[in-house]
N, C-alpha and C. Protein backbone atom coordinates (compact mmCIF):
# COMPACT_ATOMS: atom_id res chain seq x y z
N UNK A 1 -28.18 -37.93 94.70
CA UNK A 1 -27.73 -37.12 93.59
C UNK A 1 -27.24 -38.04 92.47
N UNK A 2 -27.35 -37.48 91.67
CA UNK A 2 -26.81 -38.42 89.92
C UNK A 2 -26.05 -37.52 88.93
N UNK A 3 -25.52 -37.77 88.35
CA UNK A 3 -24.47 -36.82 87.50
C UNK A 3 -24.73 -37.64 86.54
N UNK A 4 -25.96 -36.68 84.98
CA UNK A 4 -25.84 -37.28 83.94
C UNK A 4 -24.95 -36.15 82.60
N UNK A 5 -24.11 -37.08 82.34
CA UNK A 5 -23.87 -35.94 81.03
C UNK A 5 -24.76 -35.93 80.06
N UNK A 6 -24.67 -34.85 79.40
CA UNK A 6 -25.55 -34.05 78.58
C UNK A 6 -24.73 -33.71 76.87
N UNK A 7 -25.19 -34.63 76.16
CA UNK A 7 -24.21 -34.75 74.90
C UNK A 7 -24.83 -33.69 74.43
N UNK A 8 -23.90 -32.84 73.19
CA UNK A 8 -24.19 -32.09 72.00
C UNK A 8 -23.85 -32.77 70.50
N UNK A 9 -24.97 -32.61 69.84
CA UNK A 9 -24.43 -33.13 68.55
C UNK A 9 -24.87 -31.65 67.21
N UNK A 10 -24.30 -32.42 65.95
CA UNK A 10 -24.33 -31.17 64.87
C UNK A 10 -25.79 -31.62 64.17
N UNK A 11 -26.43 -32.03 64.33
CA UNK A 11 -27.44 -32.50 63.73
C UNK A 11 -27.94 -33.98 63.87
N UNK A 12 -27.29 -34.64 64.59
CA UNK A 12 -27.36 -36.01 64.31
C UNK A 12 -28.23 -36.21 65.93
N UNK A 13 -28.27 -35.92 66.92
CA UNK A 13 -28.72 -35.93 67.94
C UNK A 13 -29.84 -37.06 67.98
N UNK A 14 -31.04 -37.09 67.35
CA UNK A 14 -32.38 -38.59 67.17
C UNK A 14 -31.16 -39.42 66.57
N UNK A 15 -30.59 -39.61 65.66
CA UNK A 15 -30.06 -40.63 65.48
C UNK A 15 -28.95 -41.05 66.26
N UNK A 16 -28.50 -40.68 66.91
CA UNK A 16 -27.50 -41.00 67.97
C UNK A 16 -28.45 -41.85 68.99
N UNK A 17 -28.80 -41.06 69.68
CA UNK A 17 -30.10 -41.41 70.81
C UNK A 17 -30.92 -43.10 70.83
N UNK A 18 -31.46 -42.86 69.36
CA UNK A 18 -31.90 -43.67 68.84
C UNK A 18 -30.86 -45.30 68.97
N UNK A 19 -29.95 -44.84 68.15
CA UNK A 19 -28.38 -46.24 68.30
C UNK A 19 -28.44 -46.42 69.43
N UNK A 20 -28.35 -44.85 70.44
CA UNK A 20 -27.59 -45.71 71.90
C UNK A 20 -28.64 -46.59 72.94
N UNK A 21 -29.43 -46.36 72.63
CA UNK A 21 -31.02 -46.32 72.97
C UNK A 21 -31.15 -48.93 72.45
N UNK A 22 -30.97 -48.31 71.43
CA UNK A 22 -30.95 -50.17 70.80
C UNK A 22 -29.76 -50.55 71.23
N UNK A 23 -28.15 -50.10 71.06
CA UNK A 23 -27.01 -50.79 72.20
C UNK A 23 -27.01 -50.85 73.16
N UNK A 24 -27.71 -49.84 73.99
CA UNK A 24 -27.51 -49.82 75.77
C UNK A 24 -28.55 -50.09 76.18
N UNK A 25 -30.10 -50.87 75.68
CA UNK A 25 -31.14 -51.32 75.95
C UNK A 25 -31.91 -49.93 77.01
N UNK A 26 -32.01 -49.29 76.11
CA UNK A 26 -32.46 -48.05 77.11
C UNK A 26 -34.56 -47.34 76.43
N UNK A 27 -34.38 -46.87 76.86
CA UNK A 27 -35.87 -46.01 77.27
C UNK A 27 -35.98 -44.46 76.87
N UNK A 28 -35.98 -44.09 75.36
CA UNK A 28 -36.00 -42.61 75.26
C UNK A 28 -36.97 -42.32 75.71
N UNK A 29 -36.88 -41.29 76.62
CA UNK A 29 -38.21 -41.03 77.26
C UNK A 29 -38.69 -39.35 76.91
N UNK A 30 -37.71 -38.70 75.82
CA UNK A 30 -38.30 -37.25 75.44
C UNK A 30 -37.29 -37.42 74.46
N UNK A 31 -38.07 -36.71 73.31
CA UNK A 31 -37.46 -36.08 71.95
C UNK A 31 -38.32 -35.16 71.16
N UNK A 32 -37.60 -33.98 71.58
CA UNK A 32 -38.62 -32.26 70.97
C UNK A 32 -37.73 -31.77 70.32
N UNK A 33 -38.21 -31.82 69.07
CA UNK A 33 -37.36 -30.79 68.08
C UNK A 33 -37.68 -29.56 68.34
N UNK A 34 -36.77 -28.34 67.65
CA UNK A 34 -36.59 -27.45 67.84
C UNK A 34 -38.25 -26.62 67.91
N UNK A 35 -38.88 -27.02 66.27
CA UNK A 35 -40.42 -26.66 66.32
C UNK A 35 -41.16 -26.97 67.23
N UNK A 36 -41.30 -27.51 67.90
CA UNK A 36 -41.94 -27.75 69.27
C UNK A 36 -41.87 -27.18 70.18
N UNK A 37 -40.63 -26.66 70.45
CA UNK A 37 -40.73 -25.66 72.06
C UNK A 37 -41.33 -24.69 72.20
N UNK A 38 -41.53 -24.49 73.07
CA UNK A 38 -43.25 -23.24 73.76
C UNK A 38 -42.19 -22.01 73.47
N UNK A 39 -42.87 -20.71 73.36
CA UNK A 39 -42.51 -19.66 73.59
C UNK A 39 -42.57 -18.99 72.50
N UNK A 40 -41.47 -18.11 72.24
CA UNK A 40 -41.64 -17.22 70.93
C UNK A 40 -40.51 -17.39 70.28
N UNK A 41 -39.43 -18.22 70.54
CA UNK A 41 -38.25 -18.05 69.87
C UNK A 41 -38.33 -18.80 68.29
N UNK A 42 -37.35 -17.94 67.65
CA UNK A 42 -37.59 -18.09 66.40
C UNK A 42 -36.34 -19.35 65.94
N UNK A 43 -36.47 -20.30 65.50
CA UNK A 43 -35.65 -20.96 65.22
C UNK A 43 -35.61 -20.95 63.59
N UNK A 44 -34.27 -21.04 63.10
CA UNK A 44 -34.11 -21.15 61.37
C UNK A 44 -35.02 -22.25 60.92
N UNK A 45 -35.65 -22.18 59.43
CA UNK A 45 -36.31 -23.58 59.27
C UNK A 45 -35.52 -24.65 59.12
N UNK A 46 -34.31 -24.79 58.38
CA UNK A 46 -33.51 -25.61 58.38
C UNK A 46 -32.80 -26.03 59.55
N UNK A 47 -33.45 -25.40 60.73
CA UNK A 47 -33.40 -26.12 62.28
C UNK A 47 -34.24 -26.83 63.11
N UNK A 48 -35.43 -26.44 62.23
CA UNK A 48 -37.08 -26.82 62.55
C UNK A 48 -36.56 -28.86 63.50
N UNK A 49 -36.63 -29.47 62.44
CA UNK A 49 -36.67 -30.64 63.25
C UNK A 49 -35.58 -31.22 63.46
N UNK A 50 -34.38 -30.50 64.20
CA UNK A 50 -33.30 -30.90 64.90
C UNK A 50 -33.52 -31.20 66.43
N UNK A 51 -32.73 -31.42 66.95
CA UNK A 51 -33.66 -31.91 68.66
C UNK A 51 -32.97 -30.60 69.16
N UNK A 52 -33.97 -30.25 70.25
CA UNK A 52 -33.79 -29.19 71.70
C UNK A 52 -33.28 -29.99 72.30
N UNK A 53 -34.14 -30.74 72.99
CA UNK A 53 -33.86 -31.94 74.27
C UNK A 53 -34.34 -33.09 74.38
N UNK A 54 -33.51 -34.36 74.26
CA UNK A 54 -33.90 -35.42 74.38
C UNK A 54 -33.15 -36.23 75.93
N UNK A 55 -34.09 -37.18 75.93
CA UNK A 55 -33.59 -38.01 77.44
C UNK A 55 -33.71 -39.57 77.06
N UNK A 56 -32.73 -40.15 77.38
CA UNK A 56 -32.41 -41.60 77.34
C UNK A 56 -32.66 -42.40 78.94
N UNK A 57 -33.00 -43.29 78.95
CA UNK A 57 -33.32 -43.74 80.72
C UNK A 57 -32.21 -44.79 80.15
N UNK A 58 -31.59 -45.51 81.25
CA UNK A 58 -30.33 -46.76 80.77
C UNK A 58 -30.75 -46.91 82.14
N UNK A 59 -31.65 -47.71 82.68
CA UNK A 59 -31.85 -48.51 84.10
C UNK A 59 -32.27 -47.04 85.10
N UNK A 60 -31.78 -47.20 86.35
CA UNK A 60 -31.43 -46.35 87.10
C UNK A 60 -30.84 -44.48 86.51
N UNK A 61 -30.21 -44.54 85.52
CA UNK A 61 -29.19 -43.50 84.68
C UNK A 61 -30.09 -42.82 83.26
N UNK A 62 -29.59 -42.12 83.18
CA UNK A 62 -29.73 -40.89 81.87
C UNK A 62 -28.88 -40.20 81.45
N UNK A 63 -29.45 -39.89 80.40
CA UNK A 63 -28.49 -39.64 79.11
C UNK A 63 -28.87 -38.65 78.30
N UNK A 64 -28.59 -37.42 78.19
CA UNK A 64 -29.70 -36.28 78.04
C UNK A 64 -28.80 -36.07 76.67
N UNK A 65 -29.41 -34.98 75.95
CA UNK A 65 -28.69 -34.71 74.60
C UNK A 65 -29.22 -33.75 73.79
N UNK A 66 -28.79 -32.87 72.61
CA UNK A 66 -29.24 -31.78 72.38
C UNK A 66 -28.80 -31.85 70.74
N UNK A 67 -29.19 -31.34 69.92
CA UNK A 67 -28.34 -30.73 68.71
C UNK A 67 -28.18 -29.21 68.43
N UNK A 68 -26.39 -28.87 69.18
CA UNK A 68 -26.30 -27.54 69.45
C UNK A 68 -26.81 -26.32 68.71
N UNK A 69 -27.40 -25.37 68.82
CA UNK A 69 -28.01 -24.68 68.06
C UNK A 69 -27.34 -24.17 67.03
N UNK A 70 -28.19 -23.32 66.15
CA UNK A 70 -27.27 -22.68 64.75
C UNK A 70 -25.70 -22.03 65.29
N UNK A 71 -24.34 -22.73 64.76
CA UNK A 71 -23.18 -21.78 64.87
C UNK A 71 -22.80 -22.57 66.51
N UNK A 72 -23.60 -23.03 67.12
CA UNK A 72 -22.95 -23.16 68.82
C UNK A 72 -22.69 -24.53 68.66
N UNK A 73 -22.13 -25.69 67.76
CA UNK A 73 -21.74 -26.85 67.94
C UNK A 73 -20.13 -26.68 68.21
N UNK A 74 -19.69 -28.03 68.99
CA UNK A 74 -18.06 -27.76 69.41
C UNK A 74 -18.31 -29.14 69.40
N UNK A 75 -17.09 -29.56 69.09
CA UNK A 75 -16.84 -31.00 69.33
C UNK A 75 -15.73 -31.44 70.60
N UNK A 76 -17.13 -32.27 70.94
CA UNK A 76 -16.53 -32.70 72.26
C UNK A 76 -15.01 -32.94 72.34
N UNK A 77 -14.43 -32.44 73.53
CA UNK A 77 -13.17 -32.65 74.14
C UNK A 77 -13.04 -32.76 76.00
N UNK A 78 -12.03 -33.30 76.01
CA UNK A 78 -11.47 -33.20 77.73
C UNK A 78 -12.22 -34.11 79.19
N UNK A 79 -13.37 -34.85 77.99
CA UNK A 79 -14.30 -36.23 78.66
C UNK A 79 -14.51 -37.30 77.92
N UNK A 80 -14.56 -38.18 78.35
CA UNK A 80 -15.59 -39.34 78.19
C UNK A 80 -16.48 -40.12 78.73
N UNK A 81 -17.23 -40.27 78.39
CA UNK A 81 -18.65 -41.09 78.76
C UNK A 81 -18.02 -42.63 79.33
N UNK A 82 -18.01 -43.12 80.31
CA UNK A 82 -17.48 -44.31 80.99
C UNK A 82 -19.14 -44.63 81.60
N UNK A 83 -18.91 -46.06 80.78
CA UNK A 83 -20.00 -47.26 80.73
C UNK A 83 -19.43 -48.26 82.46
N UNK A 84 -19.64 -48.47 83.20
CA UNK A 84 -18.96 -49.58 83.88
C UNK A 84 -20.25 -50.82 83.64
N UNK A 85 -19.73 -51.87 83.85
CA UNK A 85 -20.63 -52.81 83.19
C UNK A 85 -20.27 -54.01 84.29
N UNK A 86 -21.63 -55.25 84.98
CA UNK A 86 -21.21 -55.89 85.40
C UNK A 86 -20.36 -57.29 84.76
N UNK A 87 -20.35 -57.29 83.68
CA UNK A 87 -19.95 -58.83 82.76
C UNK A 87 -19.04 -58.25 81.95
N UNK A 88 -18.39 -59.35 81.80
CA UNK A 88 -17.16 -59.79 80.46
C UNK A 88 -18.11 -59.41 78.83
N UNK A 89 -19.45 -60.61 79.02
CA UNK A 89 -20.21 -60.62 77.82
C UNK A 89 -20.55 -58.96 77.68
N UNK A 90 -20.99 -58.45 78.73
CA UNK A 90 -21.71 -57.18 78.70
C UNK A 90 -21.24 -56.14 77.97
N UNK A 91 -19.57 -56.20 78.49
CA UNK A 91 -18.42 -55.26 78.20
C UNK A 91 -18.03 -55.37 76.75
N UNK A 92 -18.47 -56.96 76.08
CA UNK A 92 -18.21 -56.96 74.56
C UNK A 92 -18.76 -56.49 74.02
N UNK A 93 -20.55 -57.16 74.22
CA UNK A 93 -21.28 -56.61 73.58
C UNK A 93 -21.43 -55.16 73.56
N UNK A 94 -21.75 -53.93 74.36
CA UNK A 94 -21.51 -53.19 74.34
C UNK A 94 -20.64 -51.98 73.40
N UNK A 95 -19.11 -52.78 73.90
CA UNK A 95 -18.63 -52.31 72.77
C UNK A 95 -18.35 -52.30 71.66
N UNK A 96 -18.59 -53.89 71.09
CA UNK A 96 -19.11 -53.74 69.72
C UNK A 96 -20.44 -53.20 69.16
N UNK A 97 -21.32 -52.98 70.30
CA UNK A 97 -22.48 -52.25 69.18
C UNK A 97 -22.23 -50.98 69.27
N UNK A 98 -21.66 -50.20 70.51
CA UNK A 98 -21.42 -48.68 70.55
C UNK A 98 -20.01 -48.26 69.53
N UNK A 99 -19.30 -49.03 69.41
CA UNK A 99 -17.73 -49.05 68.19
C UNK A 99 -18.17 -49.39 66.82
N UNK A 100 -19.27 -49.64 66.46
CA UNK A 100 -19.69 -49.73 65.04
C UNK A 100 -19.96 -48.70 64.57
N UNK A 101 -18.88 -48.60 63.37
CA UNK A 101 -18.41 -47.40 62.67
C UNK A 101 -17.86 -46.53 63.30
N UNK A 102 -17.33 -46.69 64.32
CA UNK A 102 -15.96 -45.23 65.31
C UNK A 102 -15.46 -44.72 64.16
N UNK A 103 -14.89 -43.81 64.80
CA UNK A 103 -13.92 -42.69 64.40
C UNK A 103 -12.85 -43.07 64.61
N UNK A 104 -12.61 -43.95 65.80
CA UNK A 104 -11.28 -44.08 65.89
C UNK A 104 -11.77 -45.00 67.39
N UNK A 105 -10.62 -45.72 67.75
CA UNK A 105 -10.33 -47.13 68.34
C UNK A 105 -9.37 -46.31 69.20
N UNK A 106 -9.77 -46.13 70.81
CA UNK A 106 -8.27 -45.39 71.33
C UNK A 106 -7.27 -46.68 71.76
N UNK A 107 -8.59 -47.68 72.24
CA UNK A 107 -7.66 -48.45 73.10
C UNK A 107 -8.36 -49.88 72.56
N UNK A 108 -8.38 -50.80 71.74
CA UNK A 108 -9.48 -52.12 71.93
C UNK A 108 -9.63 -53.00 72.83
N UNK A 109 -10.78 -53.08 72.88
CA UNK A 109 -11.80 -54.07 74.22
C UNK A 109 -10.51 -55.00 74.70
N UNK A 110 -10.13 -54.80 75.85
CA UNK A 110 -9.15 -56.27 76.35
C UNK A 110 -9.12 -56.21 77.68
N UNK A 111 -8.15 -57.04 78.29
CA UNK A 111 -7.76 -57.18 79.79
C UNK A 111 -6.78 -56.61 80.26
N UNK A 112 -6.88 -55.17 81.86
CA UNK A 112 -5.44 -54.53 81.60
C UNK A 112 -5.68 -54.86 83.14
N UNK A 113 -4.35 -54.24 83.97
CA UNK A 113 -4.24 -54.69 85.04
C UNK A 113 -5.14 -54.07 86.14
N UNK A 114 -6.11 -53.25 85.68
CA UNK A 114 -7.43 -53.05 86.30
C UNK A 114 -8.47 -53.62 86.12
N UNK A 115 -8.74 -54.15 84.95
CA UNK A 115 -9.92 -54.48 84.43
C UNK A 115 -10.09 -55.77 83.93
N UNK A 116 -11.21 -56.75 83.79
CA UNK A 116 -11.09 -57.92 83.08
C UNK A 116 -11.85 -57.46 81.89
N UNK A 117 -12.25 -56.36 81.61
CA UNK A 117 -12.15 -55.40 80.28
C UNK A 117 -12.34 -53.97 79.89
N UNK A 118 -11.52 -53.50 79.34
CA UNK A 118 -11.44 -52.27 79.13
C UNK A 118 -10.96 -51.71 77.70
N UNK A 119 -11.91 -50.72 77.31
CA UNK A 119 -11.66 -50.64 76.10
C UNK A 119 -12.21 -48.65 75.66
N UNK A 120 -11.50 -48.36 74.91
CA UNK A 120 -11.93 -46.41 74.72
C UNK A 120 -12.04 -46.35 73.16
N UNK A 121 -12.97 -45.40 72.82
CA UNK A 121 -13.46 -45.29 70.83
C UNK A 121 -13.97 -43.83 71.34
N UNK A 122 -14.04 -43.41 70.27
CA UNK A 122 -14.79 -42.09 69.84
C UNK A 122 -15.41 -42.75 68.50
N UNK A 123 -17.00 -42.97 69.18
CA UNK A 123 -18.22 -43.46 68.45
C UNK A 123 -18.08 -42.78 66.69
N UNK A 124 -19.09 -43.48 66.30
CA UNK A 124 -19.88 -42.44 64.46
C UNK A 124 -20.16 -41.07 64.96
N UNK A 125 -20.99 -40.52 65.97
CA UNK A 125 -21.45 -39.50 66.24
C UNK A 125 -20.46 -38.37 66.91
N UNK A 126 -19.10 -39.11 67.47
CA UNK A 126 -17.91 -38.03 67.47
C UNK A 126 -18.13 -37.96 69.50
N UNK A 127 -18.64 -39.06 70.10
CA UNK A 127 -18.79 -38.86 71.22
C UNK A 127 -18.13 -40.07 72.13
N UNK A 128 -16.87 -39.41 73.12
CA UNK A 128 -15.86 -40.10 73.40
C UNK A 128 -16.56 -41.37 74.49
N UNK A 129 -15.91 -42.58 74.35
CA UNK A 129 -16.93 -43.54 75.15
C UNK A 129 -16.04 -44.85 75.88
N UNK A 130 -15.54 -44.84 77.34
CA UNK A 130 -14.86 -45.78 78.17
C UNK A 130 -16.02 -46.78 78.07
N UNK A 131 -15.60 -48.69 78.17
CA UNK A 131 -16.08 -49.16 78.57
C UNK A 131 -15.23 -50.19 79.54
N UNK A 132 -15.61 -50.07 80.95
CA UNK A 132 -15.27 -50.72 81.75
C UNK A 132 -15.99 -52.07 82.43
N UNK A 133 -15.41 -53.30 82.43
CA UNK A 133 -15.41 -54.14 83.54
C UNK A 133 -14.40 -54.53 84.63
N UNK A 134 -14.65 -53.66 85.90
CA UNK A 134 -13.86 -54.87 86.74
C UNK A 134 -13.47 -56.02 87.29
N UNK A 135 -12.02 -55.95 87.90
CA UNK A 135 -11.72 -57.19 88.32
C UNK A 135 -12.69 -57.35 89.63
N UNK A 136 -12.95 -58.26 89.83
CA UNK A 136 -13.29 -58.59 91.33
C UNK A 136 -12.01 -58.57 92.16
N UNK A 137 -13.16 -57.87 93.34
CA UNK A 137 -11.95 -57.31 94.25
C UNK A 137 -11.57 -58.36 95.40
């Protein structure tokens, strides 16, 4: 079993994807805008090429994502997305390419008495993001 979260964005959804996709060296492996999906549903035109469903591969992991439909966006609360990472370098890099342009800095990248780094932001795209390295145990 795997537990991937499933982001919502207000429009920004390909371009999110896209960033996390070049920081987290990952593999979009689906992106269907709204005009694309089978069936009969009518989507606004000014919704036409927003994403339905996209999928990110990050190794083993995924990263699914949506741009909530007309009126149904909420901004994320009550999670965050926790990266664990095997390296020091990993844990920097990381979070300096995923913290370029935040919203806000909860905690900056450092050493706490769990971690030989740990660091929390709420990204450009408004999506809350742990990055962890542990200590060796």
């Amino acid at each position: 079993m795997k537990i991937n979260p499933y982001l919502f964005f207000n429009g920004q959804c390909e371009e999110a994807i896209k960033f996390y996709a070049k920081v987290l060296g990952g593999k979009i492996e689906m992106m269907m805008p709204y005009k694309d999906m089978p069936g009969d549903e009518k989507v606004p035109a000014e919704f036409a090429n927003h994403i339905m469903h996209a999928r990110l591969s990050v190794g083993d992991q995924a990263i699914m994502a949506s741009d909530a439909g007309p009126g149904r966006y909420n901004k994320p609360q009550g999670f965050d997305v926790s990266l664990n990472v095997d390296t020091v370098e990993e844990a920097e890099r990381i979070f300096k390419g995923l913290s370029e342009g935040a919203q806000s800095i909860g905690m900056p990248l450092g050493e706490t008495f769990w971690a030989q780094r740990f660091g929390a932001f709420v990204d450009k795209f408004g999506t809350n993001w742990m990055i962890n390295c542990s200590k060796p145990m």
